[in-house]
Protein backbone atom coordinates (compact mmCIF):
# COMPACT_ATOMS: atom_id res chain seq x y z
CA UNK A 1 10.99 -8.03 -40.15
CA UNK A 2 14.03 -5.88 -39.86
CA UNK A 3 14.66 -3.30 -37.24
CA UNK A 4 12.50 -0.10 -37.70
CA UNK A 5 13.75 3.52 -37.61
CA UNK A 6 12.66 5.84 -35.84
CA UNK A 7 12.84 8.76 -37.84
CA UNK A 8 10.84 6.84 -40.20
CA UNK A 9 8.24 6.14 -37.91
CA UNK A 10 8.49 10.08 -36.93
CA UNK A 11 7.88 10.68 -40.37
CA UNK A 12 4.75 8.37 -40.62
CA UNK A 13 3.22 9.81 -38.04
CA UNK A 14 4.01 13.94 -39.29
CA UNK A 15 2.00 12.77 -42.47
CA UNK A 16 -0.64 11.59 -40.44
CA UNK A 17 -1.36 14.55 -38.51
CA UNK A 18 -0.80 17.01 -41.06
CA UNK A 19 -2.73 14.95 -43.70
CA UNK A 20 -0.13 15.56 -46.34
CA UNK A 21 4.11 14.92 -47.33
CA UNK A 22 4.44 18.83 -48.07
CA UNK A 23 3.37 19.73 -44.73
CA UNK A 24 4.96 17.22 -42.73
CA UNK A 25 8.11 18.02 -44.45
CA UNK A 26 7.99 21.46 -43.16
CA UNK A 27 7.01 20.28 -39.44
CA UNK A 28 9.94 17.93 -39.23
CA UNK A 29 12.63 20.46 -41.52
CA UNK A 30 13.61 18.17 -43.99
CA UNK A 31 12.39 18.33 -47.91
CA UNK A 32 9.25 15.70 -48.78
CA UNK A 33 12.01 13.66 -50.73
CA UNK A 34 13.26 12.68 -47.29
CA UNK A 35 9.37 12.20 -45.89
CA UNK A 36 8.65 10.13 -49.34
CA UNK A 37 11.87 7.77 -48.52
CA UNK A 38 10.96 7.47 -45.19
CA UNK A 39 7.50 6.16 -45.50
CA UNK A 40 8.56 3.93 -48.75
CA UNK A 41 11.22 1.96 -46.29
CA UNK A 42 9.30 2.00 -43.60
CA UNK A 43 6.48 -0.01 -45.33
CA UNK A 44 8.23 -2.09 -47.05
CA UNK A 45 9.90 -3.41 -43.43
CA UNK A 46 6.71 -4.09 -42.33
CA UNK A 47 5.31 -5.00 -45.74
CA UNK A 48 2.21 -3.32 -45.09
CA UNK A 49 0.74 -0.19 -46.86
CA UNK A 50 0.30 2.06 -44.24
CA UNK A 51 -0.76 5.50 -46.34
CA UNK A 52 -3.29 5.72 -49.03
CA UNK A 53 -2.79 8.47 -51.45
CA UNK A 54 -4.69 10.31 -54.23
CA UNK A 55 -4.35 13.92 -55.83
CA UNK A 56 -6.69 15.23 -52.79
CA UNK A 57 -5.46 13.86 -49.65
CA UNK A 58 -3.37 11.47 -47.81
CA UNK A 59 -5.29 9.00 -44.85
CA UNK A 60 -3.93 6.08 -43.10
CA UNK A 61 -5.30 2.55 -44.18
CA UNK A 62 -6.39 0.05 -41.94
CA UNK A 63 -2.77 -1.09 -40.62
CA UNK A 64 -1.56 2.61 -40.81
CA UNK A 65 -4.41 3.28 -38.55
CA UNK A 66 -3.38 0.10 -36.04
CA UNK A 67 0.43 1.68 -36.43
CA UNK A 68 -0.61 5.40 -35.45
CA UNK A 69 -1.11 4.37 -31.79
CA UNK A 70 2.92 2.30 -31.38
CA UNK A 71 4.12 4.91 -33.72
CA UNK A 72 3.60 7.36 -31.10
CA UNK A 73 5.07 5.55 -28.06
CA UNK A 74 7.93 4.69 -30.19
CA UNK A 75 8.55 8.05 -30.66
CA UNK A 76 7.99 9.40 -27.13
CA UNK A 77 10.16 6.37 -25.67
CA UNK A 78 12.85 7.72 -27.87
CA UNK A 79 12.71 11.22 -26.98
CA UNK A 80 12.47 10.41 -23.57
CA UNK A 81 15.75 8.49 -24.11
CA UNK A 82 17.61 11.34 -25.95
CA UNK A 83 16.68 14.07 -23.89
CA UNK A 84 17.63 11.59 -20.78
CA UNK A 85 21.12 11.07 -22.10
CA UNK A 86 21.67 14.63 -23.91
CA UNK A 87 19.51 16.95 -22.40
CA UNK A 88 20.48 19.86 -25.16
CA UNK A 89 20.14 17.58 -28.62
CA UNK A 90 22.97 18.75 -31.02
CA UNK A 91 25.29 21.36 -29.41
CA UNK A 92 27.97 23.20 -31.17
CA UNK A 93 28.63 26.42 -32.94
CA UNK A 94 27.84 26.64 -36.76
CA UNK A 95 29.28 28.87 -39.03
CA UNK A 96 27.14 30.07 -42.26
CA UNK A 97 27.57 32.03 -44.70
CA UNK A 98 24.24 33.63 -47.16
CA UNK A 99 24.72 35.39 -50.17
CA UNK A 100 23.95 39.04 -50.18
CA UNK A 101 20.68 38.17 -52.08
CA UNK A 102 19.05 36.52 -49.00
CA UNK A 103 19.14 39.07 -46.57
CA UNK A 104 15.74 40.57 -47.65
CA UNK A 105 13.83 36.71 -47.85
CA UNK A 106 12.57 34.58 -45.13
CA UNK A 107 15.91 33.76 -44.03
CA UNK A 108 15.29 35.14 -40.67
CA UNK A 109 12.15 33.07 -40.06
CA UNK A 110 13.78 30.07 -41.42
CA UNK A 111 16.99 30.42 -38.90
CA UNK A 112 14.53 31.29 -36.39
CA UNK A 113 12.67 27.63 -36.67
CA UNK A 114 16.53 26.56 -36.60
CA UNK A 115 17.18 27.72 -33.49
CA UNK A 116 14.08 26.73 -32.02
CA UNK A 117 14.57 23.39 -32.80
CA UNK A 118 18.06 23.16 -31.60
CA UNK A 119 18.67 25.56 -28.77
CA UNK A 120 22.21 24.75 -27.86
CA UNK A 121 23.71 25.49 -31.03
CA UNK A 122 25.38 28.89 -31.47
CA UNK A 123 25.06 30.20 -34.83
CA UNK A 124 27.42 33.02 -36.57
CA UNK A 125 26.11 33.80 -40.24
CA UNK A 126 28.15 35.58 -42.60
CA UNK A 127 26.70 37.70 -45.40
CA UNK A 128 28.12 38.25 -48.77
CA UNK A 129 28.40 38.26 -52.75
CA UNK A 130 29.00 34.25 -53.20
CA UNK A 131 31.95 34.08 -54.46
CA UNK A 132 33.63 35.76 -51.65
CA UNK A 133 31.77 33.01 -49.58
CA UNK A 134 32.90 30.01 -51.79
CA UNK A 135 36.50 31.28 -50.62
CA UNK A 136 35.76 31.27 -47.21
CA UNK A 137 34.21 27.78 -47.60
CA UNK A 138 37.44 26.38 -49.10
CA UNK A 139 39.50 28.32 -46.60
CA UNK A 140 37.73 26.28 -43.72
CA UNK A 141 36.24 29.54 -42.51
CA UNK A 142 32.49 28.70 -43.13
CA UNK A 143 30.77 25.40 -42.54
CA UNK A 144 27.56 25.80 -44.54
CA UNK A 145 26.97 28.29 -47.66
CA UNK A 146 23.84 29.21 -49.53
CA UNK A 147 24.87 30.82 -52.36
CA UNK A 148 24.71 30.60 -56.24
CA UNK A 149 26.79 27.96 -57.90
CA UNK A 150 29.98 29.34 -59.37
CA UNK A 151 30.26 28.31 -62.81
CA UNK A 152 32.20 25.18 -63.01
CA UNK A 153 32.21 24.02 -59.80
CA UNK A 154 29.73 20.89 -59.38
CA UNK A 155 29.44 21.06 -55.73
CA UNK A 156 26.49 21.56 -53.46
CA UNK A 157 23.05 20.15 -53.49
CA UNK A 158 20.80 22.27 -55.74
CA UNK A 159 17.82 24.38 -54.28
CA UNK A 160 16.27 25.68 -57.03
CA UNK A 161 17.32 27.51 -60.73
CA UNK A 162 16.11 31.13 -61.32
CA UNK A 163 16.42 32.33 -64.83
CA UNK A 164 18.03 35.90 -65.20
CA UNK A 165 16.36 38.62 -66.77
CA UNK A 166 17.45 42.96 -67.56
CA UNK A 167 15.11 45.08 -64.91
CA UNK A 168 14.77 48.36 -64.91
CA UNK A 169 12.59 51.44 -63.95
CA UNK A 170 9.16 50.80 -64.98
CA UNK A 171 8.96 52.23 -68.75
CA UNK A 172 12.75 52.43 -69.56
CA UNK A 173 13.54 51.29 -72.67
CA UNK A 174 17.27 51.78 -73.41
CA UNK A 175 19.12 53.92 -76.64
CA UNK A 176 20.22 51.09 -78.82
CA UNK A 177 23.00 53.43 -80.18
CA UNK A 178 24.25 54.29 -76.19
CA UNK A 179 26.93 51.93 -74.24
CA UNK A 180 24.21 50.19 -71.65
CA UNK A 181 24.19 51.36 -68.44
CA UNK A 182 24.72 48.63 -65.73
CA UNK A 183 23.84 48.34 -62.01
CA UNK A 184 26.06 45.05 -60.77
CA UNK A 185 27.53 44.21 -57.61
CA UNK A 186 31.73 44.64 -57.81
CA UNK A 187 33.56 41.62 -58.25
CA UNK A 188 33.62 38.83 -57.66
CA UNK A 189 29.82 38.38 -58.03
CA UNK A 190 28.47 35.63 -60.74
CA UNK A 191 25.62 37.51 -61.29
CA UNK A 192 27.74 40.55 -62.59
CA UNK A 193 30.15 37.71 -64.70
CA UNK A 194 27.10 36.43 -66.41
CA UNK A 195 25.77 40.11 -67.53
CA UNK A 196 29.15 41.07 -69.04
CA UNK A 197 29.54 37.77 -70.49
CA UNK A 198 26.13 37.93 -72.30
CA UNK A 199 26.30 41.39 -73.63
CA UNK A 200 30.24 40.27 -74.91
CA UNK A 201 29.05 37.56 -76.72
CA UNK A 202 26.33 39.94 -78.32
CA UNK A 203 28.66 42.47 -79.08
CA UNK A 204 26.64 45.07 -77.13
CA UNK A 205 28.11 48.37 -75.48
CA UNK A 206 28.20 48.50 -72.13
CA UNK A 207 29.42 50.84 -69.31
CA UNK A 208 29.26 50.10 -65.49
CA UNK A 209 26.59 52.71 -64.63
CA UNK A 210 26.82 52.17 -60.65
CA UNK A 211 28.46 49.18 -58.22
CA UNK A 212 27.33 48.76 -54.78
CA UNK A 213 28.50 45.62 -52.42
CA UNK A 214 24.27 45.84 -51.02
CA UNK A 215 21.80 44.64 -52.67
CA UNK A 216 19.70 47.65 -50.95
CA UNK A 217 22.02 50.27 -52.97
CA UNK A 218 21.41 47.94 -56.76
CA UNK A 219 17.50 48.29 -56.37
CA UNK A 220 17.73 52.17 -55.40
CA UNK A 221 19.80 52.66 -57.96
CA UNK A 222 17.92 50.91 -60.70
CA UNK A 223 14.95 52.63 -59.37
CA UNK A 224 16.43 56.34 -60.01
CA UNK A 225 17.21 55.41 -63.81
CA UNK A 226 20.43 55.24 -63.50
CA UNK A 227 20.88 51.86 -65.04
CA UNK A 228 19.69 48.38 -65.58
CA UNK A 229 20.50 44.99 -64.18
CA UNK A 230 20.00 41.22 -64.39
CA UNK A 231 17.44 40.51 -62.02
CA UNK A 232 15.76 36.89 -61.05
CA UNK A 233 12.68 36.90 -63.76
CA UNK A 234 10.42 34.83 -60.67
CA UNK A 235 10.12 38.01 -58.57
CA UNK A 236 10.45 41.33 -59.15
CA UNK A 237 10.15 44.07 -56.59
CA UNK A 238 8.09 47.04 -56.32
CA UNK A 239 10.22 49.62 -58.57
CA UNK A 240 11.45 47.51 -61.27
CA UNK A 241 10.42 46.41 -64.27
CA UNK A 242 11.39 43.57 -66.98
CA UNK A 243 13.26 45.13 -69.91
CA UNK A 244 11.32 44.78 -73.03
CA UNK A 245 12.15 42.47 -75.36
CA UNK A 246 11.49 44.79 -78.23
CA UNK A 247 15.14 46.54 -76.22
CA UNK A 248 17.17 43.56 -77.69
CA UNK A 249 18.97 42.96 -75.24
CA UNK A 250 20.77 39.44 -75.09
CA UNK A 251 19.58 36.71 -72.71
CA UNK A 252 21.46 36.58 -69.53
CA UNK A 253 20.98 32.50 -68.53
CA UNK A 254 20.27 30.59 -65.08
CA UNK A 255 21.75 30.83 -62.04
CA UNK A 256 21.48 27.49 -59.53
CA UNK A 257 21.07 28.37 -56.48
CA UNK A 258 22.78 25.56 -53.64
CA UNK A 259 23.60 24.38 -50.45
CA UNK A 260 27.05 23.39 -49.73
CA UNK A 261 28.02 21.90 -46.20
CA UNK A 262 30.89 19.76 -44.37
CA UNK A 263 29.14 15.98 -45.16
CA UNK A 264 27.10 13.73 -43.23
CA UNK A 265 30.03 13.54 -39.78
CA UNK A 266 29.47 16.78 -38.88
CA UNK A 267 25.53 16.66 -37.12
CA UNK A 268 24.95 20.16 -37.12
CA UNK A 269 26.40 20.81 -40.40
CA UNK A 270 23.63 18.48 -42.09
CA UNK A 271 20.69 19.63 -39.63
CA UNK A 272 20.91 23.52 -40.76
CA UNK A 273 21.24 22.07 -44.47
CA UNK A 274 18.31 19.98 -44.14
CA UNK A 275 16.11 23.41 -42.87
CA UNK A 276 17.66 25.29 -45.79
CA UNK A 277 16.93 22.65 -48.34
CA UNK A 278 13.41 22.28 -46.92
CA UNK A 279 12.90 26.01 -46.93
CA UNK A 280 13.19 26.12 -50.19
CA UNK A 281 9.57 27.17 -51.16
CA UNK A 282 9.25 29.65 -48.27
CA UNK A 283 13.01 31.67 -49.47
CA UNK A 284 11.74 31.36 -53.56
CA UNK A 285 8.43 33.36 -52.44
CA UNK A 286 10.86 36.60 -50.89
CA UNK A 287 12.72 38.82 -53.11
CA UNK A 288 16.39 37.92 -53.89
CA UNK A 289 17.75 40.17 -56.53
């Protein structure tokens, strides 16, 4: 039998007291990838199945009930043990940086259960269009960034794709024979590059009806009429609407949405992307524009 790790055996025991990989995901802050991996190599070092699964429920088997009760003083020995030798856990100063789009999701609550978990790290979070926080990123400036994915640029672990859609004000259909009025962030913003780019390859009109650097002053905007803009087709807001098809309008794409950090040295680096990535479901459900 090889040595046993203890996050693994933390892992075990999170799916047995919250009787399923989604939930013990959450209670630990990683994604159920991570919980899956963990309970795969931590039965086959003991080579014994310790879970039984079915589309209903997850329950230990025999030996996974025997394990529950070491699992547990494993687990406590260990914390004992860290908290002896490091009484604060990670310690440091973070510095992120969250697209524009965010700052109207769970993002707070999500940070929150950061902090919570690791008290003694001091946290400065940067909000902008993501672009602007790619560059800060490359100029060593930011540690972590949650952004889209600029276009070409295969870095970053994905979170999740949104496809891009023309909102409006409920019941606006626009003239066909007018230049299309637009409601985009300035640049640089890679939402804004894929709207022109999409209408240019249509050969459709367009005019910049309004810019504004919030995401606040897009959705008031689109709400008084005075334009339209590409919009994540998963959630829309009270106040706007999806175009029409019948409009004709030209289909704007996806957008990825990802995670970029400094790599597995730097501890706290990898802890606040493992909340992010494992947040994923929670940030999807708020608006993001």
């Amino acid at each position: 039998m090889s040595n046993l790790n203890v996050d693994q055996i933390r892992s075990f025991l999170a799916v047995v007291e919250s009787g399923s990989f989604t939930a013990a995901a959450q209670m630990l802050g990683v994604r159920q990838s991570t919980v899956s991996g963990h309970i795969a190599r931590l039965e086959q070092a003991l080579d014994r199945s310790l879970l039984m699964r079915d589309t209903h429920r997850v329950a230990p088997t025999p030996d996974g009930q025997a394990m529950i009760g070491f699992a547990r003083e494993v687990v406590e020995a260990h914390d004992r043990l860290r908290a002896f030798f490091s009484p604060g856990g990670l310690r440091g100063r973070i510095r992120l940086g969250v697209s524009e789009d965010y700052t109207l999701s769970a993002l707070a609550q999500v940070l929150a259960r950061f902090a919570e978990r690791h008290p003694s790290v001091d946290l400065q979070l940067t909000v902008g269009l993501s672009r602007a926080l790619y560059q800060g990123y490359d100029a060593g400036e930011l540690d972590v960034i949650f952004c889209k994915r600029r276009r070409g640029d295969p870095r970053g672990e994905l979170a999740w794709a949104d496809e891009l859609i023309w909102a409006g004000r409920p019941g606006l259909v626009p003239d066909p024979s007018l230049a299309l009025p637009l409601v985009l962030y300035p640049p640089p913003s890679i939402t804004r590059t894929l709207a022109l780019d999409a209408l240019e390859a249509a050969g459709r009109s367009w005019r910049i009806a309004c810019t504004s650097g919030s995401l606040m002053g897009l959705r008031a905007a689109v709400e008084a009429g005075l334009g339209i803009a590409p919009h994540s087709a998963r959630v829309m807001p009270a106040g706007l609407a999806p175009i029409p098809e019948a409009a004709g309008l030209p289909p704007i794409g996806e957008v990825e949405f990802v995670v970029l950090g400094s790599g597995r040295q730097h501890a706290v680096a990898t802890a606040l992307q493992e909340t992010l990535l494992a947040s994923t479901a929670e940030l999807q459900a708020a608006p993001e524009g």
